[in-house]
C-alpha atoms as a PDB file:
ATOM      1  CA  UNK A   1     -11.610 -17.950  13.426  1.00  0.00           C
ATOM      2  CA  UNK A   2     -11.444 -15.420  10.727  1.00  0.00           C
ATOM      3  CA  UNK A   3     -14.758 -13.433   9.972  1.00  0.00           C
ATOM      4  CA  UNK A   4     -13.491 -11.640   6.859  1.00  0.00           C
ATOM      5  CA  UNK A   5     -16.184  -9.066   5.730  1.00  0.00           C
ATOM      6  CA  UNK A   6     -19.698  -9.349   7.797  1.00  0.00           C
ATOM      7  CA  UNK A   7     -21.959  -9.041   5.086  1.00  0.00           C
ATOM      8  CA  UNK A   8     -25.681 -10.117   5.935  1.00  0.00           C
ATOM      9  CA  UNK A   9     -28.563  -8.212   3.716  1.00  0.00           C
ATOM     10  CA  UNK A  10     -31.173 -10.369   4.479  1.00  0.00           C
ATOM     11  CA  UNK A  11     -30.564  -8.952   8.535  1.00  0.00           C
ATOM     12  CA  UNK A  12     -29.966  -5.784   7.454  1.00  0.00           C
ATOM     13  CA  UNK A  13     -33.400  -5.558   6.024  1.00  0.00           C
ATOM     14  CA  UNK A  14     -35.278  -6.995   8.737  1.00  0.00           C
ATOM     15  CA  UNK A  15     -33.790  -4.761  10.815  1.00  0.00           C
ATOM     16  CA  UNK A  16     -34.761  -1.956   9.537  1.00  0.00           C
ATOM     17  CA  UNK A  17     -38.014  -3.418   8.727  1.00  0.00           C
ATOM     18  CA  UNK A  18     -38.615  -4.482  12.542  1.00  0.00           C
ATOM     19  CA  UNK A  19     -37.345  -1.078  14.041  1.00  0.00           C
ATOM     20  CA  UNK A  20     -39.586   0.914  11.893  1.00  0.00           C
ATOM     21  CA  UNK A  21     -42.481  -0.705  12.658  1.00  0.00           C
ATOM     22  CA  UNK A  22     -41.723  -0.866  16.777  1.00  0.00           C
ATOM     23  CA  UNK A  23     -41.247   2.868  16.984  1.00  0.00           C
ATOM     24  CA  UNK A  24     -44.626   3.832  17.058  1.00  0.00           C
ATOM     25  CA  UNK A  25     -46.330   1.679  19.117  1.00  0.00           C
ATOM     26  CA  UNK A  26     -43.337   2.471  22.161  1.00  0.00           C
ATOM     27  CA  UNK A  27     -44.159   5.984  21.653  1.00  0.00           C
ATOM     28  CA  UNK A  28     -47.456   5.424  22.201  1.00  0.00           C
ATOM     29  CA  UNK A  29     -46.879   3.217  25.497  1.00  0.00           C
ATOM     30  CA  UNK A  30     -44.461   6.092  26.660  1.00  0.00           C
ATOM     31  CA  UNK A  31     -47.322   8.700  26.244  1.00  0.00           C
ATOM     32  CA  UNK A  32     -49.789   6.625  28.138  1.00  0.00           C
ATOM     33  CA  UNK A  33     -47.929   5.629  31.207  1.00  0.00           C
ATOM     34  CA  UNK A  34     -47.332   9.694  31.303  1.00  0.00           C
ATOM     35  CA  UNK A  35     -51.201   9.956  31.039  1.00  0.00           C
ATOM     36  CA  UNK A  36     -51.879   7.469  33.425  1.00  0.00           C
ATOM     37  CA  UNK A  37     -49.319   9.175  36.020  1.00  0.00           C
ATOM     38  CA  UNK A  38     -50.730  12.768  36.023  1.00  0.00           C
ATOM     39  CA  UNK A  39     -54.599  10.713  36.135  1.00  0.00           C
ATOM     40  CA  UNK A  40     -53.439   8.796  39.002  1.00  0.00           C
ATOM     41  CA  UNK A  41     -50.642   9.927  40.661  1.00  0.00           C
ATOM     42  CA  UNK A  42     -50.726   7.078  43.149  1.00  0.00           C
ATOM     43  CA  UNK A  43     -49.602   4.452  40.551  1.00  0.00           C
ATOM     44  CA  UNK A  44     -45.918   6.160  41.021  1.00  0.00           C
ATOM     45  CA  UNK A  45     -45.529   4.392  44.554  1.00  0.00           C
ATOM     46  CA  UNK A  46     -46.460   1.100  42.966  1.00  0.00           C
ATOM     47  CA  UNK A  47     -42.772  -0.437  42.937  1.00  0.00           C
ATOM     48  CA  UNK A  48     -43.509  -2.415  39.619  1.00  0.00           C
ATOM     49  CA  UNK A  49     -44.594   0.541  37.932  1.00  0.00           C
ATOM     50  CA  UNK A  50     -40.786   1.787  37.203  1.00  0.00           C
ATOM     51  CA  UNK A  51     -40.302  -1.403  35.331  1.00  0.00           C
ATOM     52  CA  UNK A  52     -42.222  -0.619  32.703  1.00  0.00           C
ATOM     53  CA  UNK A  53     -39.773   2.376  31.624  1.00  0.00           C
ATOM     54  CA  UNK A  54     -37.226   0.097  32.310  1.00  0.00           C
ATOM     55  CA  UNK A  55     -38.613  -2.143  29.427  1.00  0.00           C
ATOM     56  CA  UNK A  56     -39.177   0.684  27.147  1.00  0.00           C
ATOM     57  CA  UNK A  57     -35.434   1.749  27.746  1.00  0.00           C
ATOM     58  CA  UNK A  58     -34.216  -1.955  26.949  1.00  0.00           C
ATOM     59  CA  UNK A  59     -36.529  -2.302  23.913  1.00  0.00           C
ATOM     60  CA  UNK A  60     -35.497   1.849  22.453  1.00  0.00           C
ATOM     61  CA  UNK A  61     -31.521   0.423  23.078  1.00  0.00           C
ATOM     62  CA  UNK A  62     -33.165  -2.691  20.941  1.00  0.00           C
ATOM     63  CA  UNK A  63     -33.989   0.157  17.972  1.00  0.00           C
ATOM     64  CA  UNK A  64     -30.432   1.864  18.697  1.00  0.00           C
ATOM     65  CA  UNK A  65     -28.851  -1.226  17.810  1.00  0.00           C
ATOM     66  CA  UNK A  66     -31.187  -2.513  14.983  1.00  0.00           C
ATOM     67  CA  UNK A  67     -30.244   1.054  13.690  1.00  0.00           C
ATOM     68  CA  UNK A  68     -26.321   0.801  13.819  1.00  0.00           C
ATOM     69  CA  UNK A  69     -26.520  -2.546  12.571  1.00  0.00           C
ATOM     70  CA  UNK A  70     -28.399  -1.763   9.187  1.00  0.00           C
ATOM     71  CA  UNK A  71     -26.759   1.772   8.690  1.00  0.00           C
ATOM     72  CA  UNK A  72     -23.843   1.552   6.570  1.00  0.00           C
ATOM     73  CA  UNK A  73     -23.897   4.752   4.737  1.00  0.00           C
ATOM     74  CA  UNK A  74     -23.352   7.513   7.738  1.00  0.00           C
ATOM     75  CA  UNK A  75     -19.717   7.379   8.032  1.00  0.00           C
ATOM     76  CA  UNK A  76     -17.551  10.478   8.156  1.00  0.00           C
ATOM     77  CA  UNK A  77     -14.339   9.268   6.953  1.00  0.00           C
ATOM     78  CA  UNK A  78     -10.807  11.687   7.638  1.00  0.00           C
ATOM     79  CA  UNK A  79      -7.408  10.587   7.854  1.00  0.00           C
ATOM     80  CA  UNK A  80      -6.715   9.437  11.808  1.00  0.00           C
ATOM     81  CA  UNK A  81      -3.841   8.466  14.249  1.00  0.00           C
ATOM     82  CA  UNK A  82      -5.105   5.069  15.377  1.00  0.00           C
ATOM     83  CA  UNK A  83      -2.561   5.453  18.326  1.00  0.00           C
ATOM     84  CA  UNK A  84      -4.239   7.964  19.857  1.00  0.00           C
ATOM     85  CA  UNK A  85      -8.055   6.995  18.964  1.00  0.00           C
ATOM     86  CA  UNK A  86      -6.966   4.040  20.595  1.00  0.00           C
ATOM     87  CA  UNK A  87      -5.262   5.523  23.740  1.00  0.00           C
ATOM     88  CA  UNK A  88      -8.743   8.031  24.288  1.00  0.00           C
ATOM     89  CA  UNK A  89     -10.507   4.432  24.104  1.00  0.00           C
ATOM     90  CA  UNK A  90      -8.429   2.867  26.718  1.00  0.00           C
ATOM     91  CA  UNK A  91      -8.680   6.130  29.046  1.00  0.00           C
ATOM     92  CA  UNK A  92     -12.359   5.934  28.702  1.00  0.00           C
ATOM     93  CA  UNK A  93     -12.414   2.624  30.248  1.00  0.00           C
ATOM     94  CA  UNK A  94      -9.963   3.012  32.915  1.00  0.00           C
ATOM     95  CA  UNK A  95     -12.773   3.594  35.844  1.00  0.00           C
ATOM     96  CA  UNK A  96     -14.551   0.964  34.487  1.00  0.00           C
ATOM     97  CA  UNK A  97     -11.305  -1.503  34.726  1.00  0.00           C
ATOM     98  CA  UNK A  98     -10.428  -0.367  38.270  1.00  0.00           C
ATOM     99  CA  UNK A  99     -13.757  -0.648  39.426  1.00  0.00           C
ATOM    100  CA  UNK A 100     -13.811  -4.534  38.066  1.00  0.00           C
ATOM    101  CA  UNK A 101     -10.662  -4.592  39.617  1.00  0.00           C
ATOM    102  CA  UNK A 102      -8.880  -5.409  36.001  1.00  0.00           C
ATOM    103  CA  UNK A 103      -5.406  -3.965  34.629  1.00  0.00           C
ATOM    104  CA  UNK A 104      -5.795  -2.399  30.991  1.00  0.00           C
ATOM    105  CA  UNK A 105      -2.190  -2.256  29.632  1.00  0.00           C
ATOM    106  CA  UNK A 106      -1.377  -0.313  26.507  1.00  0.00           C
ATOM    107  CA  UNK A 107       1.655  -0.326  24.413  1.00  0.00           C
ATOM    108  CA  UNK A 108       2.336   1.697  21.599  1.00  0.00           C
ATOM    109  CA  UNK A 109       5.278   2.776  20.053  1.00  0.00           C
ATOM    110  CA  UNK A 110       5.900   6.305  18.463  1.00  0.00           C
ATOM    111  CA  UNK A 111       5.930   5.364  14.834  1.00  0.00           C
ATOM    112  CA  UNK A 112       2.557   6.495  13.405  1.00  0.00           C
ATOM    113  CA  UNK A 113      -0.434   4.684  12.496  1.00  0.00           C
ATOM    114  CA  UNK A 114      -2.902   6.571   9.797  1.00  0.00           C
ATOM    115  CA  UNK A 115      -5.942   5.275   8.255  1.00  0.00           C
ATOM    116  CA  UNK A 116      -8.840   6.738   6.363  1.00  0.00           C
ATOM    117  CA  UNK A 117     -11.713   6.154   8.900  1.00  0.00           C
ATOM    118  CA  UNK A 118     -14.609   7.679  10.959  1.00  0.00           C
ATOM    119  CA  UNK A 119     -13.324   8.215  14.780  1.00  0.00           C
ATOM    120  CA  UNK A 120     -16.759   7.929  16.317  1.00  0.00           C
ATOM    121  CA  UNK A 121     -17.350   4.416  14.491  1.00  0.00           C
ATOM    122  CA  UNK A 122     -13.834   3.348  15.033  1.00  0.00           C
ATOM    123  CA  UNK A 123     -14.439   4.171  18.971  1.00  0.00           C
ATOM    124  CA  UNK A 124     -17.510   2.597  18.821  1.00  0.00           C
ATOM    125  CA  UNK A 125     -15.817  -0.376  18.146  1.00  0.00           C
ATOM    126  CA  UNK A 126     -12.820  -0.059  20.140  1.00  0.00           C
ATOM    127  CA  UNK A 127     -15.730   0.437  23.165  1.00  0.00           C
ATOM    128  CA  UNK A 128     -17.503  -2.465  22.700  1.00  0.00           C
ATOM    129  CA  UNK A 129     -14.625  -4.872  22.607  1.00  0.00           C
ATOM    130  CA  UNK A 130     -13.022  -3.444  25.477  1.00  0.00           C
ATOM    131  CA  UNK A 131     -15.580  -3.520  27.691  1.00  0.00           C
ATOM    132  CA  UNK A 132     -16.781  -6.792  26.608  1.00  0.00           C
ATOM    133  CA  UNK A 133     -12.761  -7.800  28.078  1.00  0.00           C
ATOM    134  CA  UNK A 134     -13.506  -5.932  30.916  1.00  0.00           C
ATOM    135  CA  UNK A 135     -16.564  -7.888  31.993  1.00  0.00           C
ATOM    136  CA  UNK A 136     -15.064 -11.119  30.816  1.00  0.00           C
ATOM    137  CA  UNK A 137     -11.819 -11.343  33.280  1.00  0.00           C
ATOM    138  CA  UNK A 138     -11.762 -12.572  36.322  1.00  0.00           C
ATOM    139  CA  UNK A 139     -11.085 -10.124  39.700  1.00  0.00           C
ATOM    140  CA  UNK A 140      -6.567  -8.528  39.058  1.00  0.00           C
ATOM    141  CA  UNK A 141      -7.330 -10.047  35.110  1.00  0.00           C
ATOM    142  CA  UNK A 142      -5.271  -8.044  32.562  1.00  0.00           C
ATOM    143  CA  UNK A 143      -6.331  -6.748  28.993  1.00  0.00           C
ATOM    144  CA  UNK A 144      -3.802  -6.058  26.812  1.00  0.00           C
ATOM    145  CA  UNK A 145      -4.234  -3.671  23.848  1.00  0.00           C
ATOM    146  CA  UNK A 146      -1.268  -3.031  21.047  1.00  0.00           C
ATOM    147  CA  UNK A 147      -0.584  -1.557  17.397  1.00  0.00           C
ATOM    148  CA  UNK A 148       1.354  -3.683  15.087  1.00  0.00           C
ATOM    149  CA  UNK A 149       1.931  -2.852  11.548  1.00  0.00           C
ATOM    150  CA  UNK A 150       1.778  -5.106   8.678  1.00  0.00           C
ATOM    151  CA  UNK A 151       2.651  -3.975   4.802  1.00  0.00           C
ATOM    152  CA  UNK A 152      -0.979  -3.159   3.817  1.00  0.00           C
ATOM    153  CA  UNK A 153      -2.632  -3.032   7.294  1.00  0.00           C
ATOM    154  CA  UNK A 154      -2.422  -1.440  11.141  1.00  0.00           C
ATOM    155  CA  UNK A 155      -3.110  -4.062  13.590  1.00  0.00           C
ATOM    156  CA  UNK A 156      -5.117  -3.324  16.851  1.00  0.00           C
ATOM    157  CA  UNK A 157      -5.154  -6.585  19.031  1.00  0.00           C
ATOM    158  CA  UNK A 158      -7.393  -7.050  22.527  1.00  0.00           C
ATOM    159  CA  UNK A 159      -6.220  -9.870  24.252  1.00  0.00           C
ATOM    160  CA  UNK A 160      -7.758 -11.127  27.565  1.00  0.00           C
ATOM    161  CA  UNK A 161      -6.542 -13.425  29.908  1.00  0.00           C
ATOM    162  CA  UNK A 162     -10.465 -14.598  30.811  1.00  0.00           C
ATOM    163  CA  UNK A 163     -12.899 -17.055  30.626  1.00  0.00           C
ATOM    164  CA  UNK A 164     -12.093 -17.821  26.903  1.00  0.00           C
ATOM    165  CA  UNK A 165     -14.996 -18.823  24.675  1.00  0.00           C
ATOM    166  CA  UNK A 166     -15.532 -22.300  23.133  1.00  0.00           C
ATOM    167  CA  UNK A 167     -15.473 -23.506  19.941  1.00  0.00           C
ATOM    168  CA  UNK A 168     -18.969 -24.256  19.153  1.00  0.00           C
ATOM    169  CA  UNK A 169     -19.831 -20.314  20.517  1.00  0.00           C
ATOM    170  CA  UNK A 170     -16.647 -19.134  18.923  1.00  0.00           C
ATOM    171  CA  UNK A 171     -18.281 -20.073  15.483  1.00  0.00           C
ATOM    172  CA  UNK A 172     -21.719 -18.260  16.460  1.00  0.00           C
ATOM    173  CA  UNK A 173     -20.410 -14.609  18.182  1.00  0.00           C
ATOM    174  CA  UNK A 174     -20.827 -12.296  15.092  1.00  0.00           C
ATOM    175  CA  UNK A 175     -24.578 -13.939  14.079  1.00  0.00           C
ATOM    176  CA  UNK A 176     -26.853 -10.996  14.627  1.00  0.00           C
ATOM    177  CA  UNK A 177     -29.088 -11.893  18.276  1.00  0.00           C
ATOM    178  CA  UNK A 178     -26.559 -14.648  19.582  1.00  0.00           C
ATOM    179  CA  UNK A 179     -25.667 -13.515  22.809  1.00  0.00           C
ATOM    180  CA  UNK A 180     -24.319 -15.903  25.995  1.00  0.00           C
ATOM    181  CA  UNK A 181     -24.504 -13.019  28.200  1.00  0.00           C
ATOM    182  CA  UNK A 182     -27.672 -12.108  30.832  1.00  0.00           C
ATOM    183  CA  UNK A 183     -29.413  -9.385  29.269  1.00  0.00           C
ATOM    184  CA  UNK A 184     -27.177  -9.176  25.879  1.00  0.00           C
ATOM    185  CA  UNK A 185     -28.711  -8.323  22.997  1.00  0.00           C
ATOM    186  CA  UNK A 186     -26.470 -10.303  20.293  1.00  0.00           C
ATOM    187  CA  UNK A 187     -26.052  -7.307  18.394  1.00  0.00           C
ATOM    188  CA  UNK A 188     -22.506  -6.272  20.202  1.00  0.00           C
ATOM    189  CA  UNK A 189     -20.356  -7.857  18.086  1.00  0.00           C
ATOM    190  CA  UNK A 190     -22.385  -7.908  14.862  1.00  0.00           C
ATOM    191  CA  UNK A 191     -22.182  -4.145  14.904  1.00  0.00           C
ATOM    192  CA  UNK A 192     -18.431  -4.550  15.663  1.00  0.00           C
ATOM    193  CA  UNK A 193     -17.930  -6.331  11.861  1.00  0.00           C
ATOM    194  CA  UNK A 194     -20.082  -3.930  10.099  1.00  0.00           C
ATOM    195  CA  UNK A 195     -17.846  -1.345  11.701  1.00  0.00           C
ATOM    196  CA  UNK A 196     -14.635  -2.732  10.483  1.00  0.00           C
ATOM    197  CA  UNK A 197     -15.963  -4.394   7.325  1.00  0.00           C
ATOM    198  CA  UNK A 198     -17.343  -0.159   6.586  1.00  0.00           C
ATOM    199  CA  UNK A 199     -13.479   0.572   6.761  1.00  0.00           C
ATOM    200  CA  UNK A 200     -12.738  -1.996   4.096  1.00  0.00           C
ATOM    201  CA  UNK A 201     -10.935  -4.108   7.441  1.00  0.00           C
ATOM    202  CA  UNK A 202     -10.937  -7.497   8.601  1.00  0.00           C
ATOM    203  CA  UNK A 203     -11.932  -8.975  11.979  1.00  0.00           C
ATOM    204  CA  UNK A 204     -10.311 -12.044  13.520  1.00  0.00           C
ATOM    205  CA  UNK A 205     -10.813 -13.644  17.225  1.00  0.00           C
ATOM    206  CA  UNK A 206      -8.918 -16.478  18.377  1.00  0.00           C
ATOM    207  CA  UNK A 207     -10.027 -18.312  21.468  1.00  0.00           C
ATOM    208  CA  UNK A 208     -10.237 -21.175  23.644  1.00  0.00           C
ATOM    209  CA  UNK A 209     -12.012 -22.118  27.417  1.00  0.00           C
ATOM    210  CA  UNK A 210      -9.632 -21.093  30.370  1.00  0.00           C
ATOM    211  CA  UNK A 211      -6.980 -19.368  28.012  1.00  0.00           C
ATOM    212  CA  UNK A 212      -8.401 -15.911  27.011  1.00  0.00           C
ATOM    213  CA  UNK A 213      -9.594 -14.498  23.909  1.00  0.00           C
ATOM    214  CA  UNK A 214      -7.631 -12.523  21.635  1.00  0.00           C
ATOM    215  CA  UNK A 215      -9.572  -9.800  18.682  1.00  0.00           C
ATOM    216  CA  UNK A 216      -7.381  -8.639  15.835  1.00  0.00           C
ATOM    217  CA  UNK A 217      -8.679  -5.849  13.955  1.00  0.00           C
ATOM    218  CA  UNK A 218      -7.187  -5.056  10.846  1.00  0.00           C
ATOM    219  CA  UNK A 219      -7.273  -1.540   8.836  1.00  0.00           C
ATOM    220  CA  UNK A 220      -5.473  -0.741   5.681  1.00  0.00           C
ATOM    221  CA  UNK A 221      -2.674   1.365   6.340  1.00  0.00           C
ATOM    222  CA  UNK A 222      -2.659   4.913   4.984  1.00  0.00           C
ATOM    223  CA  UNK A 223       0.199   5.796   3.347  1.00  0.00           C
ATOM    224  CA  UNK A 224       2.381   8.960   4.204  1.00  0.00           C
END
């Protein structure tokens, strides 16, 4: 399945459009619970009274997303070693894998790998996938992450040995607010695209039920 460049206006726009108008009324549901708690201090010991900041946290991550989604002008671009962007991302997840008891294996080799891109995007990225792998394995699964090069492109693939998707979900995974996880938001992956598709890339997953799933992300190459 090969998403070429996520390109989706219409969401965009509505995104922006629902965000802006949701931000005032949570600030005002913050400030009252706050009001509420110094008029009745009580209320604190109530144990379904925490669960209302719990909302407010889920719906502000909501905004977060809605925000990263629609912004495609805030990128800081400089020329990058994907290599080692890569290897930060993978050492960032490493307590994450050993505490889901799954083996991240890298392999690089020592040529270089430049693009022109924005590290805290590209990470962003990199994050997401990675620890959408993570959660996806089963208990002693394995993730592995390379660099390949091809004439116009570097070549980052994830490739779990999990679950696997099927093909009627496979088709659905980068539609903004399609999520077949508990509590997902469907905005993961969606972000993901606009990511790459920001760095003039392309995105490709190739799956199947009970054989893993496999991302390719593709960046033009920089040349030397």
């Amino acid at each position: 399945m090969n998403m070429g460049k996520f390109n989706n206006n219409s969401t965009n726009l509505a995104c922006a459009k629902i965000a802006h108008e949701i931000k005032n009324p949570i600030a005002i549901i913050s400030s009252t619970l706050q009001l509420i708690e110094i008029q009745f201090p009580d209320v604190k010991k109530n144990k379904h009274w925490h669960k209302l900041y719990g909302e407010l946290d889920f719906i502000s991550s909501l905004l977060n997303d809605f925000n990263k989604l629609n912004n495609t002008s805030d990128f800081d671009f400089t020329l990058l070693d994907l290599g080692e962007l890569l290897s930060d991302a993978v050492d960032r997840f490493e307590a994450f894998a050993l505490q889901n008891q799954v083996i991240l294996k890298l392999e690089l080799c020592e040529d270089l790998y430049t693009v022109n891109g924005d590290d805290v995007k590209l990470m962003e990225a990199f994050a997401n996938l990675l620890k959408n792998a993570i959660e996806a394995v089963p208990k002693y699964g394995t993730i592995l992450i390379s660099l390949s090069k091809e004439p116009s492109y570097v070549v980052v693939t994830i490739e779990d040995n999990g679950c696997g998707i099927d093909d009627e979900k496979l088709s659905t995974i980068f539609l903004p607010f399609v999520s077949y996880k508990d509590n997902g938001t469907g905005l993961g992956l969606p972000i993901v695209a606009s990511i790459i598709e920001n760095h003039n890339g392309l995105i490709d997953v190739v799956s199947s039920l009970n054989n893993g799933t496999k991302f390719l992300i593709k960046l033009p190459l920089h040349p030397l």
